[in-house]
Protein backbone atom coordinates (compact mmCIF):
# COMPACT_ATOMS: atom_id res chain seq x y z
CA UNK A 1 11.04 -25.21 -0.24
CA UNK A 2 13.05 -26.35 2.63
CA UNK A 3 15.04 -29.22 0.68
CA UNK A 4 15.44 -27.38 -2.18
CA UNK A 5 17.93 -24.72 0.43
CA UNK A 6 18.96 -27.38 2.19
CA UNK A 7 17.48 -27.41 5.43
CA UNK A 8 14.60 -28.59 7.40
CA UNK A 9 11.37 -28.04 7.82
CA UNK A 10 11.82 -27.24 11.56
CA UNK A 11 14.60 -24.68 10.33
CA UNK A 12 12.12 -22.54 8.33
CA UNK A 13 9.07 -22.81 10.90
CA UNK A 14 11.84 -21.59 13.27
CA UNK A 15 13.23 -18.84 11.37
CA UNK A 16 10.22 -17.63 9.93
CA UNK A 17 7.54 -18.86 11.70
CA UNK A 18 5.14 -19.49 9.22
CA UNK A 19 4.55 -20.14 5.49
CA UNK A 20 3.08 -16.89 5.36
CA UNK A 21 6.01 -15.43 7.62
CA UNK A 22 8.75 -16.84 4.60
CA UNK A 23 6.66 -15.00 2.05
CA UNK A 24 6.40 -11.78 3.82
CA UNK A 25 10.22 -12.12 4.56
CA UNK A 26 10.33 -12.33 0.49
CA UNK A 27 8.34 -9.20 -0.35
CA UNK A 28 9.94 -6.36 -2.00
CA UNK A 29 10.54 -3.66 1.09
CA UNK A 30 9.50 -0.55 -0.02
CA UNK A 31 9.20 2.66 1.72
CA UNK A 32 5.84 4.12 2.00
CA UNK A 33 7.04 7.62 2.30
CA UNK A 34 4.76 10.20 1.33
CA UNK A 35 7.75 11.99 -0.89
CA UNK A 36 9.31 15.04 -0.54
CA UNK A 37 8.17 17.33 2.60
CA UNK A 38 8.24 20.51 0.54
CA UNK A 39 5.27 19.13 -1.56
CA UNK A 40 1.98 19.88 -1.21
CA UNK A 41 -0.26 17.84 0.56
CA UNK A 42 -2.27 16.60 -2.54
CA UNK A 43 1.21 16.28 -4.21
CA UNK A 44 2.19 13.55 -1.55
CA UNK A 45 -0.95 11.82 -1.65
CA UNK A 46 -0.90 11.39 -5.41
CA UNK A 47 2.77 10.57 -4.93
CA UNK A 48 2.16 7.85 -2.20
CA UNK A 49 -0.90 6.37 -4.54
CA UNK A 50 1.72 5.99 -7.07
CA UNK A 51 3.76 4.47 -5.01
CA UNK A 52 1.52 1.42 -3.82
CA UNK A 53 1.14 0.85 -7.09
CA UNK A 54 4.32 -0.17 -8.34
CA UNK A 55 5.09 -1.89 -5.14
CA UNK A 56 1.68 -4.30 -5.79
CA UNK A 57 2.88 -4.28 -9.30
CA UNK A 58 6.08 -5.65 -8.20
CA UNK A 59 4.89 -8.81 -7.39
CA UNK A 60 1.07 -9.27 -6.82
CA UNK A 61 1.08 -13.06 -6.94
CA UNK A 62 3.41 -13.05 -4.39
CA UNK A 63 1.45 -10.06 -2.05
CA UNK A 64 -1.79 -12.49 -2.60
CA UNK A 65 -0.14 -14.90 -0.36
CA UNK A 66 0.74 -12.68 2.24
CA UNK A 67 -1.45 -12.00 5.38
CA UNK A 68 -2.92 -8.88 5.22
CA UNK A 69 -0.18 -7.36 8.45
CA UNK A 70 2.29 -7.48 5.85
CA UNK A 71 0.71 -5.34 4.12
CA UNK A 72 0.22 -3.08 6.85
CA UNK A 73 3.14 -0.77 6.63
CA UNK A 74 1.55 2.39 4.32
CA UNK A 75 -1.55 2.98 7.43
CA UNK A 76 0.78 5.68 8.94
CA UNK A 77 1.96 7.30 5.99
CA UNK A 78 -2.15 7.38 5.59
CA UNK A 79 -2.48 8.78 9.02
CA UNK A 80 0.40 11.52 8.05
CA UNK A 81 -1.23 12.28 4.63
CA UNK A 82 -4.62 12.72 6.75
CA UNK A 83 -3.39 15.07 9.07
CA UNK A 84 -1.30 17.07 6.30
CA UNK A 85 -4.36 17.30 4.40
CA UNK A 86 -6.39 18.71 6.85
CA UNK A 87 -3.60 21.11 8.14
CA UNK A 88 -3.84 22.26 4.69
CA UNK A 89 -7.77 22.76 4.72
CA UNK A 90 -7.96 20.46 1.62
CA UNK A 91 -10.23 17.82 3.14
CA UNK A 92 -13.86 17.91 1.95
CA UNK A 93 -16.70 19.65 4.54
CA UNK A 94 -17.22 16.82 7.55
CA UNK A 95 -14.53 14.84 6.41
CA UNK A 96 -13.15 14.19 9.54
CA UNK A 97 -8.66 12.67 9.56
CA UNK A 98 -9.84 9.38 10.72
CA UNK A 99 -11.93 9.11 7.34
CA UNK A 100 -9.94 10.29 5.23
CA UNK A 101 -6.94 7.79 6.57
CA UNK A 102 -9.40 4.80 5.94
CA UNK A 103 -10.16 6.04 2.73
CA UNK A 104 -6.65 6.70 2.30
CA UNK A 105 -5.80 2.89 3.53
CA UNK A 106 -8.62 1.16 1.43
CA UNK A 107 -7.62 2.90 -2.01
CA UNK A 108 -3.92 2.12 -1.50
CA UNK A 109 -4.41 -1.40 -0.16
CA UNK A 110 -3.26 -4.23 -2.60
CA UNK A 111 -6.79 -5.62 -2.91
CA UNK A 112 -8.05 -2.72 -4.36
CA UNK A 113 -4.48 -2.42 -6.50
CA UNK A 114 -4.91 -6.17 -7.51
CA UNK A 115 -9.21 -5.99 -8.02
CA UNK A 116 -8.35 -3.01 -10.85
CA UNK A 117 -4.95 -4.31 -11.85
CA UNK A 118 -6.88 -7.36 -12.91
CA UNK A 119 -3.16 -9.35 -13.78
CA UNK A 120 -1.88 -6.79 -15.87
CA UNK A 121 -5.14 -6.00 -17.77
CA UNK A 122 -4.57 -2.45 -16.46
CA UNK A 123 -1.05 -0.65 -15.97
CA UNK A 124 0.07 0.14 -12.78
CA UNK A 125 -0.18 3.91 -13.93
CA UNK A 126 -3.81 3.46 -15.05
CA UNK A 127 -4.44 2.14 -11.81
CA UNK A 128 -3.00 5.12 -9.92
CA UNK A 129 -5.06 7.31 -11.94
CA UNK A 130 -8.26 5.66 -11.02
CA UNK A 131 -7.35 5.21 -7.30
CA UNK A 132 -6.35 9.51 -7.92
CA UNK A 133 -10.13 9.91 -9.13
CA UNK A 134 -11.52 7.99 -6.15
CA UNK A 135 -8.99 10.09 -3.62
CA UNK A 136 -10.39 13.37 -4.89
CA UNK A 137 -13.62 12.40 -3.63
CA UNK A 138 -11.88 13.21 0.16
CA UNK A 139 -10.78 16.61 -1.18
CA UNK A 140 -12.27 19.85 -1.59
């Protein structure tokens, strides 16, 4: 990769730090808002599901070569949507925030994205709709 730009070796360890720090520098940035404030909660979690989505979709070869912080960004939009949710007494009996922001974090993560993506096999939008099913399961 270096030659091919023109530099060294030494220039891209020291710019980037690592092979996985060139890649993340590579990714799509997207912003993990949870849309527009007016919305209901449920409205914003569906939108920020849909969201993920077409960011993994974007390039999921290149996210499975990324360390897992770079794919760190959405966990406080999770923590938001958990807190919004709850606000809104739409959280399920003895869900507790902290759940429901895992749960929020695991469906929205790009392994789950790229384990029912399956290369394309499934839209991104089909996706979403079965990551939607599995989010109800946090709401009343």
């Amino acid at each position: 990769m270096a030659a091919r730009a023109g530099v060294s070796r030494i220039t891209v360890y020291n710019q980037f730090g690592s092979k996985s720090g060139l890649f993340a520098s590579l990714a799509p940035r997207h912003d993990h808002a949870t849309g527009p404030a007016e919305g209901s909660p449920r409205e914003q979690l569906n939108h920020h599901i849909q969201l993920c989505c077409e960011v993994w979709a974007d390039a999921p070869a290149l996210h499975r070569h990324l360390p897992p912080s770079a794919h760190e960004g959405a966990s406080d939009t999770a923590r938001v949507l958990a807190e919004r949710l709850a606000a809104a007494d739409e959280l399920r009996p003895g869900c507790s925030i902290k759940e429901a922001e895992d749960v929020i974090n695991a469906l929205t993560s790009f392994t789950v994205f790229d384990r029912l993506h399956k290369d394309g096999r499934r839209s991104p939008s089909a996706v979403a709709e079965i990551v939607r099913r599995l989010a109800s399961t946090l709401l009343t």
